[in-house]
N, C-alpha and C. Protein backbone atom coordinates (compact mmCIF):
# COMPACT_ATOMS: atom_id res chain seq x y z
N UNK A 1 2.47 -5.31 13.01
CA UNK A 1 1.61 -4.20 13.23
C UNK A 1 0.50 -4.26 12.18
N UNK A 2 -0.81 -4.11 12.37
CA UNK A 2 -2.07 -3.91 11.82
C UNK A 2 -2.02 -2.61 11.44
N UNK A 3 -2.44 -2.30 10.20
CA UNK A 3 -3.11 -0.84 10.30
C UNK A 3 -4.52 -0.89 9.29
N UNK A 4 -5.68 -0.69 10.00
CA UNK A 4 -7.02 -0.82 8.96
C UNK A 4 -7.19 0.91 8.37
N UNK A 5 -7.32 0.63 7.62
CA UNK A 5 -7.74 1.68 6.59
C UNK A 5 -6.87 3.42 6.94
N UNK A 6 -5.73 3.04 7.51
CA UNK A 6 -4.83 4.18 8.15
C UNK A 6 -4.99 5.16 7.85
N UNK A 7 -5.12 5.50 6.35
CA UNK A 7 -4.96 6.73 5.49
C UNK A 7 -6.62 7.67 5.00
N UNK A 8 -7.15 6.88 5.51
CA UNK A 8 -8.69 7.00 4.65
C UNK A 8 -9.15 8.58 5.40
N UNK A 9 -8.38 9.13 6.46
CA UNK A 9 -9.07 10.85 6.82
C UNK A 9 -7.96 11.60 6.65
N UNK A 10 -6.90 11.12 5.55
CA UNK A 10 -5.65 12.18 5.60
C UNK A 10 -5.73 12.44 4.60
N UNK A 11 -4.86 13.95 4.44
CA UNK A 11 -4.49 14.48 3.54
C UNK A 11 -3.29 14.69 2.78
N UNK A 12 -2.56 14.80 1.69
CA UNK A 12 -1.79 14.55 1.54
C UNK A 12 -0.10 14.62 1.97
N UNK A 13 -0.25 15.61 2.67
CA UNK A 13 1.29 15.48 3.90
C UNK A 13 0.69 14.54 5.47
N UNK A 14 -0.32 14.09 5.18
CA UNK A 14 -0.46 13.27 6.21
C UNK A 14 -0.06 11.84 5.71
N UNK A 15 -0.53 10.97 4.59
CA UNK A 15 -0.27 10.18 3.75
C UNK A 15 1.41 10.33 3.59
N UNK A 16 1.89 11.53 3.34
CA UNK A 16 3.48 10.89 3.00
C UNK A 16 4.09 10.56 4.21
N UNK A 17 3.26 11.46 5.85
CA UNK A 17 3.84 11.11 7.38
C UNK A 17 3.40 9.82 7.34
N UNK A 18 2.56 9.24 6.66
CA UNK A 18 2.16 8.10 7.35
C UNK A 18 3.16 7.05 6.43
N UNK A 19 3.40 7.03 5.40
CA UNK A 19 4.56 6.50 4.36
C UNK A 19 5.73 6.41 5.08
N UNK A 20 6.26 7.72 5.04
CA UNK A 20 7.26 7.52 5.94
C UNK A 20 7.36 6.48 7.17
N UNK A 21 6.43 6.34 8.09
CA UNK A 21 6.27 5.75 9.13
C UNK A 21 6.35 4.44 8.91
N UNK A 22 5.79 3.51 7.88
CA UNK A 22 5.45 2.65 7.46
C UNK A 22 7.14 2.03 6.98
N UNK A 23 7.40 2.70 5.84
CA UNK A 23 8.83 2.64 5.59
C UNK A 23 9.77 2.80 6.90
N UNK A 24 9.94 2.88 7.64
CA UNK A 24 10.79 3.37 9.23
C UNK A 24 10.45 1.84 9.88
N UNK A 25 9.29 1.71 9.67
CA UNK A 25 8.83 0.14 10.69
C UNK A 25 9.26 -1.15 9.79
N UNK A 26 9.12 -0.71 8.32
CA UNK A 26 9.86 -2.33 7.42
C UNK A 26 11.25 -2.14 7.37
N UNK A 27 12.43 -0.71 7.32
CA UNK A 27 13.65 -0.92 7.69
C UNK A 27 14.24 -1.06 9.16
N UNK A 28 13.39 -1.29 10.40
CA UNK A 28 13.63 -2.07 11.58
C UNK A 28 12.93 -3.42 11.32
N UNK A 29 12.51 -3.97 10.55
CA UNK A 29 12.45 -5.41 10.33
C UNK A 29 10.79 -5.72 11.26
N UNK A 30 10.01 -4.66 11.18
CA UNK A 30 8.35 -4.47 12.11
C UNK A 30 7.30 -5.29 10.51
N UNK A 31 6.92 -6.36 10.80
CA UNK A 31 5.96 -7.07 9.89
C UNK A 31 4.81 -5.82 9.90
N UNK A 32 4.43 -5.06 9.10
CA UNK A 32 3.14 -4.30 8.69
C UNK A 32 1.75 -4.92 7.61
N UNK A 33 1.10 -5.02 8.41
CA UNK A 33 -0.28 -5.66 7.18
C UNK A 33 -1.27 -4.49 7.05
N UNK A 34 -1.32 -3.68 6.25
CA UNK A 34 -2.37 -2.66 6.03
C UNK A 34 -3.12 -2.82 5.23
N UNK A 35 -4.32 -2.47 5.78
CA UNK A 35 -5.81 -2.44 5.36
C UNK A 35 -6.26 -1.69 4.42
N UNK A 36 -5.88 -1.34 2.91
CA UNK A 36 -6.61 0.17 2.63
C UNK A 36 -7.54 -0.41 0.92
N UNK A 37 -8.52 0.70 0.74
CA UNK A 37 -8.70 0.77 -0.36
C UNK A 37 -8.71 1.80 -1.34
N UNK A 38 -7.41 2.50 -0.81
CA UNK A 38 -6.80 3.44 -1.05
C UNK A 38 -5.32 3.45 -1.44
N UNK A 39 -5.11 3.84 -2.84
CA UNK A 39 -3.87 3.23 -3.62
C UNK A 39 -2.64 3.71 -3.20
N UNK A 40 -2.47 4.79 -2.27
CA UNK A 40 -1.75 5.59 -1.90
C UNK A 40 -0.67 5.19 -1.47
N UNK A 41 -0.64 4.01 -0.57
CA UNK A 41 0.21 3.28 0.52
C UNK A 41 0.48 1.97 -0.35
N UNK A 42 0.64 1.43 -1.13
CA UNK A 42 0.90 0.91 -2.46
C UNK A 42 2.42 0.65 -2.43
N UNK A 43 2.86 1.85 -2.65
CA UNK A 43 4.27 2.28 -2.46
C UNK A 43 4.96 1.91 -1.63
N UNK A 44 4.56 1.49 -0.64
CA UNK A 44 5.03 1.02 0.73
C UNK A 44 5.47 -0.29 0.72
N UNK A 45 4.62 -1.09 0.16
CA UNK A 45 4.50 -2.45 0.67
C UNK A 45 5.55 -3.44 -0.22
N UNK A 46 5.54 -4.90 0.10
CA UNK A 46 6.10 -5.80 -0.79
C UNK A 46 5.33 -6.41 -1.37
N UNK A 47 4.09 -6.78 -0.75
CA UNK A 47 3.02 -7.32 -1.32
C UNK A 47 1.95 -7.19 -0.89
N UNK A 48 0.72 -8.30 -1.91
CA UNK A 48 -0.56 -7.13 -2.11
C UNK A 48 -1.35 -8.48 -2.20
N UNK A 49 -2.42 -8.38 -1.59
CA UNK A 49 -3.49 -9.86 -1.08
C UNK A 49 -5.05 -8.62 -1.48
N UNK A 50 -5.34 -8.94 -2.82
CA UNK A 50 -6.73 -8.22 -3.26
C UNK A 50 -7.77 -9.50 -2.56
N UNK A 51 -8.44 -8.75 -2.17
CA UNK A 51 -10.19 -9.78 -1.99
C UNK A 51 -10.93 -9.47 -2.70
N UNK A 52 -11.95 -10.73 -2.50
CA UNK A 52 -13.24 -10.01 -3.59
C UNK A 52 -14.02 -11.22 -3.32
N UNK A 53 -15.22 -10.92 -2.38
CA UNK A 53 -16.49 -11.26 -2.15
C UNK A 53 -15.53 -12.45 -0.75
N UNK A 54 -15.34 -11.37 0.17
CA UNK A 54 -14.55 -12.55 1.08
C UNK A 54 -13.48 -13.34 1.10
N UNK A 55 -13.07 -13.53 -0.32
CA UNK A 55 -12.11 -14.93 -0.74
C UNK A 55 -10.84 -13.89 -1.49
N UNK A 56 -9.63 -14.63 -1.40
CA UNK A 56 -8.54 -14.31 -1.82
C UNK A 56 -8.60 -14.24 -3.33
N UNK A 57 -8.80 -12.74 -3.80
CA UNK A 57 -9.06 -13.14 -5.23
C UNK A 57 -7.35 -13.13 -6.13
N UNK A 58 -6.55 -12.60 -5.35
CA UNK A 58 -4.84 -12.63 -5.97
C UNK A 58 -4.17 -12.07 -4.71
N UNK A 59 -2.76 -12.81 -4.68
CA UNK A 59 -1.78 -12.55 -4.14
C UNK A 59 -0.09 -12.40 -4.72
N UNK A 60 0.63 -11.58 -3.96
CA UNK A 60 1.89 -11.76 -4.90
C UNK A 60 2.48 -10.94 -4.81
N UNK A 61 3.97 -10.79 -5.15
CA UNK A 61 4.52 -9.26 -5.47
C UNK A 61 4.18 -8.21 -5.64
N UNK A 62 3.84 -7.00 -5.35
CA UNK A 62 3.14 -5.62 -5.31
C UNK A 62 3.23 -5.51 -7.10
N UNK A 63 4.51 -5.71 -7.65
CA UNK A 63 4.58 -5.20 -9.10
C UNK A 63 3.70 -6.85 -10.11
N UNK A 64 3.51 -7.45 -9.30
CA UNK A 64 3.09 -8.86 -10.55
C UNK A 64 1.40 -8.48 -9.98
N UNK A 65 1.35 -8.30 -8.78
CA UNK A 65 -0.51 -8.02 -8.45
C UNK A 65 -1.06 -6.24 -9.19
N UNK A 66 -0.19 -5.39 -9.43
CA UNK A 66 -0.49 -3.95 -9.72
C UNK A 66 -0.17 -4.44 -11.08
N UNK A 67 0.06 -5.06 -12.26
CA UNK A 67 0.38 -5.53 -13.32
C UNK A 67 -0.53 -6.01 -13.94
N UNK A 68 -0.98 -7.25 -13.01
CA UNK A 68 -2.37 -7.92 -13.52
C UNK A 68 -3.75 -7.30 -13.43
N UNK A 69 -3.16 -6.72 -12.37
CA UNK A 69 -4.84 -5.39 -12.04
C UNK A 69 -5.07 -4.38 -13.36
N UNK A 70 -3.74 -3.70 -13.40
CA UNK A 70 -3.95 -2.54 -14.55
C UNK A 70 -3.96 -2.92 -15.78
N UNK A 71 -3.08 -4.39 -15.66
CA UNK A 71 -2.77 -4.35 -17.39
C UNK A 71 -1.67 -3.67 -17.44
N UNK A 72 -1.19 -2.90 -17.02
CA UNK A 72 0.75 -2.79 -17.53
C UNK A 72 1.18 -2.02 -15.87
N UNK A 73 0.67 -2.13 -14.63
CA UNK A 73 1.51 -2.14 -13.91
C UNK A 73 2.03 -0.24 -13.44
N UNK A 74 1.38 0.55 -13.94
CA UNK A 74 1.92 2.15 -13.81
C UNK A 74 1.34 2.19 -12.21
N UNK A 75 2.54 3.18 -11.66
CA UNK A 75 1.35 2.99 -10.38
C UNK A 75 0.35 4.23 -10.34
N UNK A 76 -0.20 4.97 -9.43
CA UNK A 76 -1.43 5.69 -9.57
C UNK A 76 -0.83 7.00 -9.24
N UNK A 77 -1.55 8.08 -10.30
CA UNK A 77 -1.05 9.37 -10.47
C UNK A 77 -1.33 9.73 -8.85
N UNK A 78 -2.36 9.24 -8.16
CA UNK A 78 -2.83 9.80 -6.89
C UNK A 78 -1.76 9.47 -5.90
N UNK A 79 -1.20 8.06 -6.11
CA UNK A 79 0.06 7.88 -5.02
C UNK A 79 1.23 9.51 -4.36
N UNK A 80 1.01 9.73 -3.40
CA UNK A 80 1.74 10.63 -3.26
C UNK A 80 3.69 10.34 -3.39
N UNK A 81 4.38 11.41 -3.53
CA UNK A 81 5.43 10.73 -3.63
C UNK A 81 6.08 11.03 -1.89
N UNK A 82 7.41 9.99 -1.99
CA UNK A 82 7.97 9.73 -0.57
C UNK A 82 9.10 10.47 -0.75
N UNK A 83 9.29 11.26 0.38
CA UNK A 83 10.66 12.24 0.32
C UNK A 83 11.65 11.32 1.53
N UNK A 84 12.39 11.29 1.58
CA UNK A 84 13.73 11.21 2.46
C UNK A 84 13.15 9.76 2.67
């Protein structure tokens, strides 16, 4: 499943419906590739493919690519959190 920029007109109980959803489709074993530039859905994933100017600028584990980005890896106060 594709999702481009899923989250980019929600608000924040829309973002955790959409989390949830996301999480529901990787524990039935549903391949998800989402589009965002929005840190929110972060949480979700296993891994993380940054671009920059077209070209693959890093790929890798969500915690070794959010690591090298920040410098120590915290994730973002904005991430909403995931209930159930």
């Amino acid at each position: 499943m594709v999702l481009d920029e899923p989250n980019s007109n929600l608000d924040t109980q829309g973002e955790q419906a959409l989390a949830k959803a996301i999480l529901h489709a990787k524990k039935q074993g549903i391949t998800t590739v989402t589009i965002t530039q929005r840190p929110a859905l972060l949480q979700c994933v296993d891994k993380i493919m940054v671009l920059k100017d077209g070209s693959v600028a890093m790929f890798g584990e969500r915690m070794d690519v959010l690591k090298a980005i920040s410098g120590n890896g915290r994730q973002s106060s904005q991430s909403p959190q995931i209930e159930g």
